[in-house]
Structures are given as structure tokens and as C-alpha cells.
Protein backbone atom coordinates (compact mmCIF):
# COMPACT_ATOMS: atom_id res chain seq x y z
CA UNK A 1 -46.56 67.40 -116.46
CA UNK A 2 -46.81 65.36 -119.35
CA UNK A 3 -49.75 65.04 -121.88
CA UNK A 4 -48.17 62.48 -125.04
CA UNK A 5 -48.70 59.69 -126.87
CA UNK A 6 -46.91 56.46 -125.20
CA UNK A 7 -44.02 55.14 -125.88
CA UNK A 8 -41.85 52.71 -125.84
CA UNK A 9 -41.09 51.22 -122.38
CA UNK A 10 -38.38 48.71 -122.40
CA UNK A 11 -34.49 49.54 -121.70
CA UNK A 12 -32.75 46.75 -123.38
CA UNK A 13 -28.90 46.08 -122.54
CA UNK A 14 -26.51 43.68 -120.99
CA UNK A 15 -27.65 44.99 -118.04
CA UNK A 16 -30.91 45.73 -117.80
CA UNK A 17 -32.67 44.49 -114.82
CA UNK A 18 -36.43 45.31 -113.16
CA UNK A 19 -36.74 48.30 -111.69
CA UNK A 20 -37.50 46.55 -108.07
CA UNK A 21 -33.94 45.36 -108.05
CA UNK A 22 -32.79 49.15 -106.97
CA UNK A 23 -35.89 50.42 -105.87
CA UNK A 24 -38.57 50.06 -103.85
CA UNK A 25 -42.41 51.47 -104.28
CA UNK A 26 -45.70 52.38 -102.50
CA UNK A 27 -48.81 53.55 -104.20
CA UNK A 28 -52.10 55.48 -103.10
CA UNK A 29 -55.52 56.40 -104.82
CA UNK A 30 -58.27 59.33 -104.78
CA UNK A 31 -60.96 58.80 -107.72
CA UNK A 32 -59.07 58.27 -111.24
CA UNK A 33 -55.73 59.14 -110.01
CA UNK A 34 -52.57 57.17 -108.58
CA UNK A 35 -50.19 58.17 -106.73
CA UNK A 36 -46.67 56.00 -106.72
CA UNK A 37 -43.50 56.98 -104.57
CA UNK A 38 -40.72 55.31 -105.76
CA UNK A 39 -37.29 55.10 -103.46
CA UNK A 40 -33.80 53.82 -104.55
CA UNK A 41 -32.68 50.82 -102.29
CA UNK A 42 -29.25 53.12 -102.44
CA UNK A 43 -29.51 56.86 -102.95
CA UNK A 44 -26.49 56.19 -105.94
CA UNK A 45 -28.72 54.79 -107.82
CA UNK A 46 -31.06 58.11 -107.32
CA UNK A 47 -29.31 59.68 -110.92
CA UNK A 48 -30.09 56.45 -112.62
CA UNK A 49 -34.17 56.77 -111.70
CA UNK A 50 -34.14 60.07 -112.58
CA UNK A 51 -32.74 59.51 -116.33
CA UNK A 52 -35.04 56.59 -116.91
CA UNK A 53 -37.85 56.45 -114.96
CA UNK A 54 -39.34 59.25 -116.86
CA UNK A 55 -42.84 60.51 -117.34
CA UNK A 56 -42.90 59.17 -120.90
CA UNK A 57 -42.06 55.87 -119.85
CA UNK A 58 -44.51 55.69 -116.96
CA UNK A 59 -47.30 56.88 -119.20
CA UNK A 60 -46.18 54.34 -121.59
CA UNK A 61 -46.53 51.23 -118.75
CA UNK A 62 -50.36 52.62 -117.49
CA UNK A 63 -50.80 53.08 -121.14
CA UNK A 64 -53.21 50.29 -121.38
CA UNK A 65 -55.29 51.09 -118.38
CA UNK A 66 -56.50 54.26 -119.81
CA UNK A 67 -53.73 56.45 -118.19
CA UNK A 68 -53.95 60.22 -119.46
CA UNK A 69 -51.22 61.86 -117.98
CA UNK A 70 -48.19 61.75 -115.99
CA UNK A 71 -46.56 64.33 -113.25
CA UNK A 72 -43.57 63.39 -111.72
CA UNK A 73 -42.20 65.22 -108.51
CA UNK A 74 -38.60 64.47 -107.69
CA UNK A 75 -37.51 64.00 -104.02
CA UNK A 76 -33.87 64.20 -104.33
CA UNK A 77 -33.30 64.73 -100.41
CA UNK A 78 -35.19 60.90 -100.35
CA UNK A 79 -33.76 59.69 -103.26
CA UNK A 80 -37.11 58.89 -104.56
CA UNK A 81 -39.94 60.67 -107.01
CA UNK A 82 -43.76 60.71 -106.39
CA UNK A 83 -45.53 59.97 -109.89
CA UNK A 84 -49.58 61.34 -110.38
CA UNK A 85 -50.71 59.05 -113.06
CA UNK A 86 -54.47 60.25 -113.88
CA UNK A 87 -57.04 58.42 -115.49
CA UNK A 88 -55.34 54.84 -114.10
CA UNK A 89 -58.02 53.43 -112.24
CA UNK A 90 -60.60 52.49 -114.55
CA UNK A 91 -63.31 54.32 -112.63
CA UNK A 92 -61.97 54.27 -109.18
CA UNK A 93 -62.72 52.62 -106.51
CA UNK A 94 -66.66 52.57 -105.86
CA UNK A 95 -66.74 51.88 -110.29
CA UNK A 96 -64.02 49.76 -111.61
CA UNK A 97 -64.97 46.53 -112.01
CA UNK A 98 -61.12 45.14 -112.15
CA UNK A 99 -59.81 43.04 -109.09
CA UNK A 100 -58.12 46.14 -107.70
CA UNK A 101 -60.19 48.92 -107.84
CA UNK A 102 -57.81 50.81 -105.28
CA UNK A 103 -54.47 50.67 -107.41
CA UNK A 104 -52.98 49.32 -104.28
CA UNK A 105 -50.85 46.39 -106.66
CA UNK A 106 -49.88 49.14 -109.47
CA UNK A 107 -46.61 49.81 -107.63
CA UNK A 108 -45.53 46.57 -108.57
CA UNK A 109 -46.62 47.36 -112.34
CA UNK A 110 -44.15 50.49 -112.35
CA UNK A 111 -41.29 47.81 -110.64
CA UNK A 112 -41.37 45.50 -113.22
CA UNK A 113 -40.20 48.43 -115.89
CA UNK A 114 -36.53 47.28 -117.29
CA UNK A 115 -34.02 49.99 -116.40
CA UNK A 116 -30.16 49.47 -117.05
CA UNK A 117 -28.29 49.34 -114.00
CA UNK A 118 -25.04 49.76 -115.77
């Protein structure tokens, strides 16, 4: 579980490329929190998630929706991870007054992150 200050969230090398170029996502809602699974396209690229698709960076993304905290839960027998980002949803979805009030579209927020594919 993470509780921090964001940082940075770019990757920047010869070959960095968007996350949705080796993975795929899918992303669920209760209240303030998000839930996004995220599954390599090819379970080599599993190790690769793991060392940059950190909590830090996550929080870091969701930063400026009001995101609070990050959990991630690794799924190594999927290659994927399951993130809990709380606080995301900008008051859910009977309160938020954005265009997506469910999250539904935030997996394609986390799949636009720059990770190096090297």
C-alpha cells in the first residue's frame, strides 16, 4: 500500500513506448475507488510491468484527479496486477460531475504511461 507524494511518471529512452503496446487493461468502480487489472499482451513482458508499473508511478498519473493512495496486487500466474487507486473518482458515481463518473475510461489513462520496452 502506498501513501506518498507523486512523482514523476514518464520513462524516457530510445525505447520507451505506451504502456498499451504490451499490455492490455480493464477497470471497475465502488464509491471513490478504482479498480484497474492490467495484463501483459505476452507474459515476458510480465517482469517489465512489475519494475515499472509501480505504485508510485500510478499514484503519480491519478495524481491530478485527487487520487490518495495506491495498492497494487500482483497476479504473476496471469501475468497481470490489479491496482486499488482510492480517492480517483471525484465523488463517485451518483456525485462527480466529470463525463465519467464510473472510471470506466481510466484504464486507458494508466495505458498511456511510457514504459521502456527495452
Amino acid at each position: 500500500m502506498l501513501q506518498a507524494e507523486p512523482t514523476q511518471t514518464a520513462v524516457r529512452s530510445d525505447t520507451s513506448v505506451a504502456l498499451h503496446q504490451l499490455a492490455h487493461a480493464r477497470a471497475g468502480d465502488k464509491g471513490e475507488r478504482l479498480n484497474v487489472a492490467l495484463f501483459a499482451y505476452d507474459p515476458d513482458h510480465y517482469t517489465t510491468l512489475l519494475e515499472q508499473v509501480t505504485e508510485e508511478r500510478v499514484l503519480a498519473l491519478f495524481a491530478h484527479r485527487g487520487a490518495s493512495r495506491v495498492r497494487r496486487y500482483p497476479l504473476p500466474n496471469l501475468a497481470g496486477m490489479n491496482f486499488v487507486i482510492d480517492d480517483v473518482l471525484q465523488g463517485g458515481v451518483n456525485g462527480a460531475l466529470n463525463l465519467d463518473g464510473h472510471g470506466k475510461t481510466l484504464s486507458f489513462l494508466l495505458l498511456s504511461m511510457e514504459v521502456d520496452a527495452s
